[in-house]
Protein backbone atom coordinates (compact mmCIF):
# COMPACT_ATOMS: atom_id res chain seq x y z
CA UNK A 1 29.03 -46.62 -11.82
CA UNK A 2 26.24 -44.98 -9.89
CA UNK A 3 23.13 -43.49 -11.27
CA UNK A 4 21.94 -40.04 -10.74
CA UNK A 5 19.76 -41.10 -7.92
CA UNK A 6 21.77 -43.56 -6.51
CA UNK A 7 25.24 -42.64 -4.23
CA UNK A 8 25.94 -45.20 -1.83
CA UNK A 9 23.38 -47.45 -1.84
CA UNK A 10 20.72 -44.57 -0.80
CA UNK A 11 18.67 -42.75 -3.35
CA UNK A 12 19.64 -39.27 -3.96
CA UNK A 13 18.41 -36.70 -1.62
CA UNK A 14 17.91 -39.16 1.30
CA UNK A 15 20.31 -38.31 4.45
CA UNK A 16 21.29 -40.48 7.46
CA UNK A 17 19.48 -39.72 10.89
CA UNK A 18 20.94 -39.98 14.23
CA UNK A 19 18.61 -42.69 15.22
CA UNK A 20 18.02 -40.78 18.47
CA UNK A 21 16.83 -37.24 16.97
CA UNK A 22 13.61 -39.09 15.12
CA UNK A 23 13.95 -39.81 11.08
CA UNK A 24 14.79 -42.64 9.20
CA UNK A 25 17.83 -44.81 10.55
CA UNK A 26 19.80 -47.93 11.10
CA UNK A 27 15.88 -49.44 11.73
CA UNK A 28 14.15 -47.08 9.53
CA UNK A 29 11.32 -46.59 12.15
CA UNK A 30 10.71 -43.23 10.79
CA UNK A 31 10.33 -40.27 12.99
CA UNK A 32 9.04 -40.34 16.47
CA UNK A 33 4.99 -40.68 16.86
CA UNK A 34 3.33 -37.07 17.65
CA UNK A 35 3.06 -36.81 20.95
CA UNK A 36 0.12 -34.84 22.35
CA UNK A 37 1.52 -31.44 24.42
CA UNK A 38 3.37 -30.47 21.18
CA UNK A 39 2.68 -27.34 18.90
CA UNK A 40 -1.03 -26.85 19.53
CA UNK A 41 -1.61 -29.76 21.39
CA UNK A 42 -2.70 -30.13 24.94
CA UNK A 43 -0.11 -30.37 27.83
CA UNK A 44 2.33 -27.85 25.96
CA UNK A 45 2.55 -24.23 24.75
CA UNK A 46 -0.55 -22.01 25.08
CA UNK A 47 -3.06 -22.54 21.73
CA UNK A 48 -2.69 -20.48 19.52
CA UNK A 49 -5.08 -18.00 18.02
CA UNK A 50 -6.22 -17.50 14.30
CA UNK A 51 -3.56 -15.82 11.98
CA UNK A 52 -6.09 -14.22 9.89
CA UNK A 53 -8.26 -12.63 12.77
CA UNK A 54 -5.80 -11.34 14.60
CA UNK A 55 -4.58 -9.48 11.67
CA UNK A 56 -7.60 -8.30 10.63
CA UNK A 57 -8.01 -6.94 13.73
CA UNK A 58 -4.48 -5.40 14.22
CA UNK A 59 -4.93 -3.44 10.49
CA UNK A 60 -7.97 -2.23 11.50
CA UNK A 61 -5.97 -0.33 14.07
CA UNK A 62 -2.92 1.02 11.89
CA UNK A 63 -1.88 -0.34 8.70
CA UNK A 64 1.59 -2.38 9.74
CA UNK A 65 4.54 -4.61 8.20
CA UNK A 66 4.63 -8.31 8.45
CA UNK A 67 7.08 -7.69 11.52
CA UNK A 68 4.98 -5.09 13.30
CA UNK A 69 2.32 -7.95 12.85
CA UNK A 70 4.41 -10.42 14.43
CA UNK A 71 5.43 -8.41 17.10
CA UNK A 72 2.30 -7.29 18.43
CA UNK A 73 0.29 -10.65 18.14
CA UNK A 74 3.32 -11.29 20.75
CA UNK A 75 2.62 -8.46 22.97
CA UNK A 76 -1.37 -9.34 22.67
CA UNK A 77 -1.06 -12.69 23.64
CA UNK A 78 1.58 -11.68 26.35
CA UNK A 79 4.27 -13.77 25.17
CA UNK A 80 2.56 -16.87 24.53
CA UNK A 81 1.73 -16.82 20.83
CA UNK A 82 4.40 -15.57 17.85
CA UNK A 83 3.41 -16.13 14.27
CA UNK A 84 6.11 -17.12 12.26
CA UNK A 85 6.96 -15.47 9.06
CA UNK A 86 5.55 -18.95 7.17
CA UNK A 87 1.75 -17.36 8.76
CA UNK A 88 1.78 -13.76 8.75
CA UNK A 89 2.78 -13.61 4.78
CA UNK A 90 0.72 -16.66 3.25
CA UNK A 91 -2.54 -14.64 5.47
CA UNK A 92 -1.58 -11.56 4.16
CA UNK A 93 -1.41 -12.47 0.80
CA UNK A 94 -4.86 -14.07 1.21
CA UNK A 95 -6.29 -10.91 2.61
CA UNK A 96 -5.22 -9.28 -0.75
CA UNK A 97 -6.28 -11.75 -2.80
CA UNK A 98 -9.78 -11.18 -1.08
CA UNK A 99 -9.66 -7.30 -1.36
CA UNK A 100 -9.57 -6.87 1.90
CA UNK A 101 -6.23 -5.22 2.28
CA UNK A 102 -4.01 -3.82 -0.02
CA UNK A 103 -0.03 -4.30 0.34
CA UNK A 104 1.75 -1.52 -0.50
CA UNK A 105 6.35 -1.37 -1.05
CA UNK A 106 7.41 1.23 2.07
CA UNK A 107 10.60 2.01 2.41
CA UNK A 108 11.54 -1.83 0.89
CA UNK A 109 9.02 -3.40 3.09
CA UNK A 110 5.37 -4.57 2.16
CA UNK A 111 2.85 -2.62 4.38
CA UNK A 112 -0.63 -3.79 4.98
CA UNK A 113 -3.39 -1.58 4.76
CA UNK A 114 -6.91 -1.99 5.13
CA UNK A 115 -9.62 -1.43 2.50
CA UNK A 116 -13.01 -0.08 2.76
CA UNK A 117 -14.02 -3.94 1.78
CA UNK A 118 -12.36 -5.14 4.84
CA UNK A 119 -13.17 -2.77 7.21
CA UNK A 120 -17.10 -3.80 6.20
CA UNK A 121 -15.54 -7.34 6.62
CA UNK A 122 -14.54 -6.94 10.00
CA UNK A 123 -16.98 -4.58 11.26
CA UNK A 124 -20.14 -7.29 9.93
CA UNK A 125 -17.98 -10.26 11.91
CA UNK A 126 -16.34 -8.67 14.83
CA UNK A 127 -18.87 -9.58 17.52
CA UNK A 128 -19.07 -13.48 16.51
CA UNK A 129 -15.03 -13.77 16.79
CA UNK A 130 -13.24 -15.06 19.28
CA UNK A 131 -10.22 -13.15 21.07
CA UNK A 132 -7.74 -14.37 18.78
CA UNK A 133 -5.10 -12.99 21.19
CA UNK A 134 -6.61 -14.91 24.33
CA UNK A 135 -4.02 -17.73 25.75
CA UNK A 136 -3.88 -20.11 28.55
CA UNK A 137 -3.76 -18.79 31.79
CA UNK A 138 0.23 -19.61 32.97
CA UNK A 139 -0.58 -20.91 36.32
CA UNK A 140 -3.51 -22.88 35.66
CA UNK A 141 -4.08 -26.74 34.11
CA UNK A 142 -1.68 -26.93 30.94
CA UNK A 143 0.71 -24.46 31.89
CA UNK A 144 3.16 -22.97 29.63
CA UNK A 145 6.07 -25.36 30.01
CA UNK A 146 8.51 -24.39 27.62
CA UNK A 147 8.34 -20.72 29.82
CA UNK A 148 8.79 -22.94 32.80
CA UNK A 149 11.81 -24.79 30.86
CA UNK A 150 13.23 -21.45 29.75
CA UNK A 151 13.32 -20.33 33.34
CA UNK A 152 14.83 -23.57 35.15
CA UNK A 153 17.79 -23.22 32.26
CA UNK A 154 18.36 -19.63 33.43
CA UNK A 155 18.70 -21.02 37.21
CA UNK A 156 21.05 -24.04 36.18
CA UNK A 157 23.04 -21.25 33.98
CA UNK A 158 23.69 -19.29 37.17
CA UNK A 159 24.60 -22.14 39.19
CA UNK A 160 26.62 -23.37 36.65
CA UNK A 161 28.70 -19.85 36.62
CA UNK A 162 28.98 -18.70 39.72
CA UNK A 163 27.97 -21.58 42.16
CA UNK A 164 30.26 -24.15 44.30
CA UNK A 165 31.39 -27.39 43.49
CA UNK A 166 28.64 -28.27 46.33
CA UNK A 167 26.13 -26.18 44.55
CA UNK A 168 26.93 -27.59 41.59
CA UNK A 169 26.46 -31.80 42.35
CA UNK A 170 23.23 -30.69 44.50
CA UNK A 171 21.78 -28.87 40.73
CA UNK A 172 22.64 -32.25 39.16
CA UNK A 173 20.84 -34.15 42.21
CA UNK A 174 17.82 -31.89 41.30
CA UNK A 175 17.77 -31.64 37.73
CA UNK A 176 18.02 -35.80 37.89
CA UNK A 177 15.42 -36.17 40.11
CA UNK A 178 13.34 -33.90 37.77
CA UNK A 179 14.10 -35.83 34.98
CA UNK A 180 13.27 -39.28 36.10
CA UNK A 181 9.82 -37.33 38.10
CA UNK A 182 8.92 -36.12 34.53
CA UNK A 183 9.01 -39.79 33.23
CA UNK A 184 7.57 -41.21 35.96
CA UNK A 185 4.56 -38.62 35.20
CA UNK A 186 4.33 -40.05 31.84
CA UNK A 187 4.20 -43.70 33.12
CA UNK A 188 1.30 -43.15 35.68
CA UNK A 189 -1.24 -42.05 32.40
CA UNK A 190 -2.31 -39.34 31.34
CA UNK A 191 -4.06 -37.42 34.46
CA UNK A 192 -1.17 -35.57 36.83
CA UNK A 193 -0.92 -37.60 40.11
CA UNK A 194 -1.81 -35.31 42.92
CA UNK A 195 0.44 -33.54 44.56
């Protein structure tokens, strides 16, 4: 008979990983190492700003909803930077805690509103903050690659659909070629060969 934490030979709770995907499997290496380029890091998506400062900022235009927030760090940071709920509501509830906004039930949403506390808050601190909205420039060192990902998919998806059986074996020449490229990149070190 099994106990409560024990089906299978594996303690309750603990899944099986595809040992390619990262996690615990037939070797229990764990996940894969970080990798610098990732979240934040690097080589990958443009940095992102600070939660709290940006909304500061945005309430002192208009009070908004957690969405609204969302939305227009997006638009600020053209594209590059969207808080996720997990951010916007855990900062938010700060800034209340702090007095220096007060959430108010609209219409079954929360909507922040700034009070005279934060206003004074952000008026005292406004000149020593960095643009929380600033990103990387897209064409420069570090570029945005997951845009540049999102793109090539769009070009393979319109080969795939409308192009020719030729078309189609040259995109798999290419997108093979980019591949092993890409790892070859990696094997050369960390500075991009020249090109």
């Amino acid at each position: 008979m099994h106990s409560h934490r024990e089906h299978d030979g594996r303690q309750f709770g603990h899944r099986l990983h595809h040992p390619h995907r990262g996690g615990p499997g037939p070797m229990d290496m764990g996940p894969p190492p970080h990798r610098r380029g990732g979240r934040g890091g690097r080589g990958g998506r443009a940095p992102r700003g600070d939660v709290r400062t940006a909304v500061l900022l945005l309430l002192a235009e208009e009070p908004m909803h957690g969405y609204q927030l969302m939305q227009a760090i997006s638009e600020r940071s053209g594209g590059s930077w969207t808080p996720s709920p997990g951010a916007i509501y855990p900062t938010l509830n700060q800034l209340e805690d702090e007095g220096l906004v007060v959430v108010t039930a609209d219409a079954g949403r929360k909507l922040a509103t700034l009070t005279d506390a934060g206003r004074e808050h952000i008026e005292s601190r406004r000149e020593t903050w960095p643009d929380p909205f600033a990103g990387r420039d897209a064409s420069g060192p570090g570029a945005d690659l997951r845009g540049l990902l999102h793109q090539v998919g769009g070009a393979v998806r319109q080969v795939a659909v409308t192009g020719t059986d030729a078309q189609l074996a040259a995109a798999a020449t290419i997108l093979a070629e980019a591949r092993r490229s890409l790892y070859l990149l990696l094997a050369e070190g960390p500075e991009a060969p020249d090109a």
